[in-house]
PDB file of N, CA and C in Angstrom:
ATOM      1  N   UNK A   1     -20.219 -19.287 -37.320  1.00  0.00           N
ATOM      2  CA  UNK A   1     -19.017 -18.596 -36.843  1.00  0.00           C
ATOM      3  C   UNK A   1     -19.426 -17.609 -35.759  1.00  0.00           C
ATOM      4  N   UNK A   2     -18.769 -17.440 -34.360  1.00  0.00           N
ATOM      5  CA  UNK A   2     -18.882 -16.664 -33.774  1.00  0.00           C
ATOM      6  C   UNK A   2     -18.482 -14.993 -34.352  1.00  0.00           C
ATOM      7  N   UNK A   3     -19.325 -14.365 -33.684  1.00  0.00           N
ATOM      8  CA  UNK A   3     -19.078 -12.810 -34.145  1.00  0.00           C
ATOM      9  C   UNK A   3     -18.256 -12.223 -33.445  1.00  0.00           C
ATOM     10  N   UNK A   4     -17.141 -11.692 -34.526  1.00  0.00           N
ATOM     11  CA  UNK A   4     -15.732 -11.443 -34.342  1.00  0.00           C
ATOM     12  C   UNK A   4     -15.862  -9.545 -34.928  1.00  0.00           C
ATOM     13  N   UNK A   5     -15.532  -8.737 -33.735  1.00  0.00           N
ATOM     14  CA  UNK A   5     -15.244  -7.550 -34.103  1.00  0.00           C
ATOM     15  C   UNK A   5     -14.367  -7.336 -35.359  1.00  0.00           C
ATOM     16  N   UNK A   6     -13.915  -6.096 -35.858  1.00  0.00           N
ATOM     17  CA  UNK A   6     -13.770  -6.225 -37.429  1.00  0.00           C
ATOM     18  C   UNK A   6     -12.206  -5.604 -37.171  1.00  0.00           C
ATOM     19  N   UNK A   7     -11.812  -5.331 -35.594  1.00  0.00           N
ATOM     20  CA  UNK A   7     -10.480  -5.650 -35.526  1.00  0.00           C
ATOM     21  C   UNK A   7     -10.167  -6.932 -35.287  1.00  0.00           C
ATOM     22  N   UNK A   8     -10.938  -7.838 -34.669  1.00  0.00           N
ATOM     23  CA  UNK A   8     -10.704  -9.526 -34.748  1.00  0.00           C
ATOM     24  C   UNK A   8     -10.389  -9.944 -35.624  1.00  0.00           C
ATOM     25  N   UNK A   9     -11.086  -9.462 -36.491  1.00  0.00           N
ATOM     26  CA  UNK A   9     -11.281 -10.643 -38.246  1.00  0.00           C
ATOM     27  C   UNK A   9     -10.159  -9.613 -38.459  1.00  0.00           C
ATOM     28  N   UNK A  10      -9.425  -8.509 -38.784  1.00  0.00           N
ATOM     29  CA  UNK A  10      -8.224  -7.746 -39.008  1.00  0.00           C
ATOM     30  C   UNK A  10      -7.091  -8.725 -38.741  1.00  0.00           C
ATOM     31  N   UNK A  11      -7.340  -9.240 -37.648  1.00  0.00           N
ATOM     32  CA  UNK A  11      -5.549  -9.694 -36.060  1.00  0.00           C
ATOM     33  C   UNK A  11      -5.861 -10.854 -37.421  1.00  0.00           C
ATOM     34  N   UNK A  12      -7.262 -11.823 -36.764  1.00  0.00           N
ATOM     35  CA  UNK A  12      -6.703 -13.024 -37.245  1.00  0.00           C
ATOM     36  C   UNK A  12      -6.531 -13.543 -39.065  1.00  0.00           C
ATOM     37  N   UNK A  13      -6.893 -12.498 -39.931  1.00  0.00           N
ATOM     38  CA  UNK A  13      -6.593 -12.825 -41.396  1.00  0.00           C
ATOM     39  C   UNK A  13      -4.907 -12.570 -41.416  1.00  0.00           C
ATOM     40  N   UNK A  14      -4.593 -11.299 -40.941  1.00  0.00           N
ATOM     41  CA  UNK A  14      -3.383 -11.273 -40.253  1.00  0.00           C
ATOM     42  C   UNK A  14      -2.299 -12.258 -39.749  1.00  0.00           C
ATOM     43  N   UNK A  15      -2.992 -13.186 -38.896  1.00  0.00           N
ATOM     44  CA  UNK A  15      -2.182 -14.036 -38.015  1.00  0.00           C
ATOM     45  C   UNK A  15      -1.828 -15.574 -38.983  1.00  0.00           C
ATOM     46  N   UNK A  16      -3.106 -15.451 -39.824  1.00  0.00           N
ATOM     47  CA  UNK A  16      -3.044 -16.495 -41.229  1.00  0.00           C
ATOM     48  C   UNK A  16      -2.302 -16.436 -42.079  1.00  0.00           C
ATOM     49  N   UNK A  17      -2.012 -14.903 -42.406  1.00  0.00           N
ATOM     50  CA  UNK A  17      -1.213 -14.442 -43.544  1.00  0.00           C
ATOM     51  C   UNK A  17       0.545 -14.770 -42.527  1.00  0.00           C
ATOM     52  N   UNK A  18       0.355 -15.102 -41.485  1.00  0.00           N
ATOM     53  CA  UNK A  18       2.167 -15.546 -40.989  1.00  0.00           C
ATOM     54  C   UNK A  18       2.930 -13.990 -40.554  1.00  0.00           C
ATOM     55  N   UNK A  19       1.651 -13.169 -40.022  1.00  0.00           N
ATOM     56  CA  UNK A  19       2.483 -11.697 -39.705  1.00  0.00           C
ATOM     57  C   UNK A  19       2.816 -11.972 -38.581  1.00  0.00           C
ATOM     58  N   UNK A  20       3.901 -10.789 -37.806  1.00  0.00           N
ATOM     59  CA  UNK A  20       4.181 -11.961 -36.440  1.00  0.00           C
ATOM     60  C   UNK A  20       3.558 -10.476 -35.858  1.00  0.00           C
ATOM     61  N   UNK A  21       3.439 -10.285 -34.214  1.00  0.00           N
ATOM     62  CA  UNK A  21       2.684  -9.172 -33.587  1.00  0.00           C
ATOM     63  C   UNK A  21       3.294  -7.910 -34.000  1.00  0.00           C
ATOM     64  N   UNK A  22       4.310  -7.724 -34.302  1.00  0.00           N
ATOM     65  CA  UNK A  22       4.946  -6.371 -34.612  1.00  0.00           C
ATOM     66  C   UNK A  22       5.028  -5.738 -35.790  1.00  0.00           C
ATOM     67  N   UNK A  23       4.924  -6.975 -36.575  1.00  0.00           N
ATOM     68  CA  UNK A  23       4.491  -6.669 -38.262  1.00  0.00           C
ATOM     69  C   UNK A  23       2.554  -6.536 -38.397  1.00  0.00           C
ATOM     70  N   UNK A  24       1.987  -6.641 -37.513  1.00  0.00           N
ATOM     71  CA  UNK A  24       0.380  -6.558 -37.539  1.00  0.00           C
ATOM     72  C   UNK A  24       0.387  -5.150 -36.448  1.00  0.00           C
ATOM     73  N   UNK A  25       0.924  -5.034 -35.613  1.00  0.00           N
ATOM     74  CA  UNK A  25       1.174  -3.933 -35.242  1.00  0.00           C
ATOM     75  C   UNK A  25       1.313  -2.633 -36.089  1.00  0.00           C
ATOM     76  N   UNK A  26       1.963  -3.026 -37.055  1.00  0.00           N
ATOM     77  CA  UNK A  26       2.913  -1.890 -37.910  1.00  0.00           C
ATOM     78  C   UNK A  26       1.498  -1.674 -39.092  1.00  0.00           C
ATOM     79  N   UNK A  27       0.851  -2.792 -39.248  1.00  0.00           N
ATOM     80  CA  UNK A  27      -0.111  -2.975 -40.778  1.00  0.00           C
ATOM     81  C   UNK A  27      -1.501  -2.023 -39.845  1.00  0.00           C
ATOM     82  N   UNK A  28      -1.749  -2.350 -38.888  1.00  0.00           N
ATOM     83  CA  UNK A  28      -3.343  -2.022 -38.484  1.00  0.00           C
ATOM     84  C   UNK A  28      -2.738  -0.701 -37.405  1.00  0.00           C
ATOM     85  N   UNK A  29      -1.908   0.224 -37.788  1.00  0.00           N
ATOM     86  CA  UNK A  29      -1.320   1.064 -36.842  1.00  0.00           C
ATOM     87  C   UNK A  29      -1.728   1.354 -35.463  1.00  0.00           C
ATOM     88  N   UNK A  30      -1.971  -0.126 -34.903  1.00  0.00           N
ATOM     89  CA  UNK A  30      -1.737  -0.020 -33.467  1.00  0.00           C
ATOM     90  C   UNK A  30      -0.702  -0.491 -32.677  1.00  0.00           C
ATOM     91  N   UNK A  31      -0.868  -0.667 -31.266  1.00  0.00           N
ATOM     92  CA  UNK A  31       0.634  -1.006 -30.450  1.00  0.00           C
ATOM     93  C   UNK A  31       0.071  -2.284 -30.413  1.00  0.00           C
ATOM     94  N   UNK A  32       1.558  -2.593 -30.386  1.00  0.00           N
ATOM     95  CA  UNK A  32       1.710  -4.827 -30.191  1.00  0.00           C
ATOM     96  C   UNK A  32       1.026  -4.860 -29.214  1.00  0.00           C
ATOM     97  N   UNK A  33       0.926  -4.263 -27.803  1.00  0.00           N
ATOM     98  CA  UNK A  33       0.028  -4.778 -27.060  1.00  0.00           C
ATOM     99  C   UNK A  33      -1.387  -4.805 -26.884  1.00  0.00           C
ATOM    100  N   UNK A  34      -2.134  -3.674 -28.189  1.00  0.00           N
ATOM    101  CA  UNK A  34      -3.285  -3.755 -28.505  1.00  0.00           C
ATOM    102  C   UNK A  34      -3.243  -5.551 -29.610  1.00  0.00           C
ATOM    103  N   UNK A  35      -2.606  -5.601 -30.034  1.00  0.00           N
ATOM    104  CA  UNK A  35      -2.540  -7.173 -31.049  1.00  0.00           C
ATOM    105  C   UNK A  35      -3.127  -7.711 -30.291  1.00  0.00           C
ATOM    106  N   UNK A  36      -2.010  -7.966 -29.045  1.00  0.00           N
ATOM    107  CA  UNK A  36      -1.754  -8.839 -27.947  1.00  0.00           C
ATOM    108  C   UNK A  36      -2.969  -9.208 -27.291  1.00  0.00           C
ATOM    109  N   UNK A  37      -3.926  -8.079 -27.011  1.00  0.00           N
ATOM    110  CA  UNK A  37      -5.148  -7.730 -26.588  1.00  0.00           C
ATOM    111  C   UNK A  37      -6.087  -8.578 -27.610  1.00  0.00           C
ATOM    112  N   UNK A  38      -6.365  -8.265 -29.074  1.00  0.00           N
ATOM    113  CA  UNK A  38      -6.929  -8.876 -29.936  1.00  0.00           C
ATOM    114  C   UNK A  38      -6.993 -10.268 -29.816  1.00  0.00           C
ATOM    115  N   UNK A  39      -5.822 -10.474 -29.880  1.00  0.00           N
ATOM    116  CA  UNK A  39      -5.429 -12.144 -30.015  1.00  0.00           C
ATOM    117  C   UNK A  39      -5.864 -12.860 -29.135  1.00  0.00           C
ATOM    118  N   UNK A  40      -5.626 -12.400 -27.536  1.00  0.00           N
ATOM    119  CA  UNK A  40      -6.143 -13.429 -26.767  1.00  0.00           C
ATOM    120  C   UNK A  40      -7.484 -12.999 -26.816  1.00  0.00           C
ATOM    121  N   UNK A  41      -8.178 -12.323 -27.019  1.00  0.00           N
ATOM    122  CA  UNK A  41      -9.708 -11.916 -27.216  1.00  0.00           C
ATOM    123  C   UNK A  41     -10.041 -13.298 -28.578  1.00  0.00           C
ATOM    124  N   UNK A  42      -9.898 -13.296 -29.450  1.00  0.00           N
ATOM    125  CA  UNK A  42     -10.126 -14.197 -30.579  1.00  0.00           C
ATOM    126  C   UNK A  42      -9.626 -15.748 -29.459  1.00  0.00           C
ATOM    127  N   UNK A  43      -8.529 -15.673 -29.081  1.00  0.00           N
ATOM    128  CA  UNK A  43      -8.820 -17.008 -28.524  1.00  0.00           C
ATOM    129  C   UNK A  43      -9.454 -18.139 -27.815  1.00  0.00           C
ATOM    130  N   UNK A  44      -9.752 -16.858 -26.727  1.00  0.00           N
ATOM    131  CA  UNK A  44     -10.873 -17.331 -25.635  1.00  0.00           C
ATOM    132  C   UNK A  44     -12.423 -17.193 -26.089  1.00  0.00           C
ATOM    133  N   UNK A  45     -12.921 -16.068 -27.393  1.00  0.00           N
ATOM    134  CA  UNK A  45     -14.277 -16.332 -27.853  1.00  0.00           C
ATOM    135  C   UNK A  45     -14.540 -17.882 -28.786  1.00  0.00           C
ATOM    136  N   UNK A  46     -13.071 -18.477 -29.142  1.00  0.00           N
ATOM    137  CA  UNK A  46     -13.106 -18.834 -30.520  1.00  0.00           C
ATOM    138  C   UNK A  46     -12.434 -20.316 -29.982  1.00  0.00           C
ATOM    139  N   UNK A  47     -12.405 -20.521 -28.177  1.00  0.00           N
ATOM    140  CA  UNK A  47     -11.413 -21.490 -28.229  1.00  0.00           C
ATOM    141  C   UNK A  47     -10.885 -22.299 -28.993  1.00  0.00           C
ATOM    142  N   UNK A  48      -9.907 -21.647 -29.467  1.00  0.00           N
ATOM    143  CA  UNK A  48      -8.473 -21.747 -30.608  1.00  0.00           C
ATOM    144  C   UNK A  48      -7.656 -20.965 -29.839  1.00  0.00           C
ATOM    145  N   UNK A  49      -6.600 -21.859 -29.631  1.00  0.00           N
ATOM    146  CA  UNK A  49      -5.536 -21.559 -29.218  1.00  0.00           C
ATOM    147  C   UNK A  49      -4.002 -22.053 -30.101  1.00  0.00           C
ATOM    148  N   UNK A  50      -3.174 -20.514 -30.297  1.00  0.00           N
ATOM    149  CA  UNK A  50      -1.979 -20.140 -30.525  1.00  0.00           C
ATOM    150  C   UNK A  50      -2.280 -20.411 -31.982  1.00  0.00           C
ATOM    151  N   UNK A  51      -1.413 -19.438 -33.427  1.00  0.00           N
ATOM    152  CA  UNK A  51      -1.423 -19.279 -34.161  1.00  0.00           C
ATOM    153  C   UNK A  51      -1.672 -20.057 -34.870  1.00  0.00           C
ATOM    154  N   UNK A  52      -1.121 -21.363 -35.220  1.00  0.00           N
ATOM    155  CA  UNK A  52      -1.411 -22.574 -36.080  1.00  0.00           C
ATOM    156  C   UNK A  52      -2.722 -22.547 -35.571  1.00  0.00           C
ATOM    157  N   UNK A  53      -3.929 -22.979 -34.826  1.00  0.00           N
ATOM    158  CA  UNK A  53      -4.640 -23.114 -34.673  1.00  0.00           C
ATOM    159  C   UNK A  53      -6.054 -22.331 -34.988  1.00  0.00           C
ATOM    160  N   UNK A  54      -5.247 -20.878 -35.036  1.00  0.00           N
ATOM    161  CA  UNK A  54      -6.246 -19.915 -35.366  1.00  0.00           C
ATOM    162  C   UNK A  54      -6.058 -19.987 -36.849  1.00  0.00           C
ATOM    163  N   UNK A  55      -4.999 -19.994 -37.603  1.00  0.00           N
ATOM    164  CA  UNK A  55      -4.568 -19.957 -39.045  1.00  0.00           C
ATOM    165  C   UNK A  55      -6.100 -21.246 -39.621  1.00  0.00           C
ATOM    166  N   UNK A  56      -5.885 -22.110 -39.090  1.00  0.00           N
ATOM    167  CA  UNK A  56      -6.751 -23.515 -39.051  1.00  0.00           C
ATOM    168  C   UNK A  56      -8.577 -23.217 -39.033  1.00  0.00           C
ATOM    169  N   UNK A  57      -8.481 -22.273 -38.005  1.00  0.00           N
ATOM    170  CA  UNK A  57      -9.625 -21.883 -37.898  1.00  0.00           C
ATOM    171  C   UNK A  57      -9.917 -21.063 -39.161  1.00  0.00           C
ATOM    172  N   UNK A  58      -9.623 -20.055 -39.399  1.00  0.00           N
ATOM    173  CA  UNK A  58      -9.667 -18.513 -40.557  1.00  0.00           C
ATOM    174  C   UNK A  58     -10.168 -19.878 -41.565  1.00  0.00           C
ATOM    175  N   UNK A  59      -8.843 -20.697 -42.063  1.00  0.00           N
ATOM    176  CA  UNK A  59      -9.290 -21.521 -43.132  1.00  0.00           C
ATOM    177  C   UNK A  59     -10.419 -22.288 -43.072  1.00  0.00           C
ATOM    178  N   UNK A  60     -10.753 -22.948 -42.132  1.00  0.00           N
ATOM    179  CA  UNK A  60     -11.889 -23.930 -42.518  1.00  0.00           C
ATOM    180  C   UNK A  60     -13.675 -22.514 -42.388  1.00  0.00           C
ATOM    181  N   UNK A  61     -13.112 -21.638 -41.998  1.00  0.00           N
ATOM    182  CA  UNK A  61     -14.239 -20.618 -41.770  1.00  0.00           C
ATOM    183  C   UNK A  61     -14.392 -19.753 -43.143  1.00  0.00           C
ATOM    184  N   UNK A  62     -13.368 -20.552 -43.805  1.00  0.00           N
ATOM    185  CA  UNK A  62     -13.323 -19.282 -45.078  1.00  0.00           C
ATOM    186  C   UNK A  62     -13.409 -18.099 -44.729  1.00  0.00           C
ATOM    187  N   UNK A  63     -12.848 -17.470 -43.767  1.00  0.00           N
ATOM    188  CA  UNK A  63     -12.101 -16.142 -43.648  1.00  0.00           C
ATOM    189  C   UNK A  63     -10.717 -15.360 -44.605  1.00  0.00           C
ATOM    190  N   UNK A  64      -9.950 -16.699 -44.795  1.00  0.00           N
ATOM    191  CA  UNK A  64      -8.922 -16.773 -45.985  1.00  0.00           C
ATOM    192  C   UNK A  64      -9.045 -18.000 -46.285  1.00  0.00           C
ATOM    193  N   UNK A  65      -8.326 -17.918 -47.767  1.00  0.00           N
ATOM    194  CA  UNK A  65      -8.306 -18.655 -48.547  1.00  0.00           C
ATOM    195  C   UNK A  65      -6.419 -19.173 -48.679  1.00  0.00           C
ATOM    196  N   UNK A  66      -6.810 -20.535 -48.849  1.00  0.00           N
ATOM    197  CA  UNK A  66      -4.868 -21.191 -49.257  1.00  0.00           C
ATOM    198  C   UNK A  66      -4.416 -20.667 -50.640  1.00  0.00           C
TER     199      UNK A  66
END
């Protein structure tokens, strides 16, 4: 697994759990556009792209569990 800052692994257990940016916003008390920031950061280290995909990723990485 690439090494994911520990707001990364935050966004994307987050993005698994089906929070949408404003509800992960609200949980990790930063602004949606810091998410926003996260997210495409996890995408482009992790090429995985858009939520289903990252959700996909977390799981087969055992980051979360089904």
């Amino acid at each position: 697994m690439n090494k994911l800052s520990r707001q990364q692994l935050t966004v994307l257990t987050l993005i698994a759990s089906c929070l949408n940016t404003k509800e992960i916003a609200a949980e990790m008390a930063i602004s949606p556009k810091t998410v926003e920031f996260h997210r495409h950061a996890l995408q482009l280290k992790l090429r995985v792209f858009g939520a289903v995909a990252l959700t996909k990723y977390a799981i087969r990485e055992g980051i979360v569990k089904l």
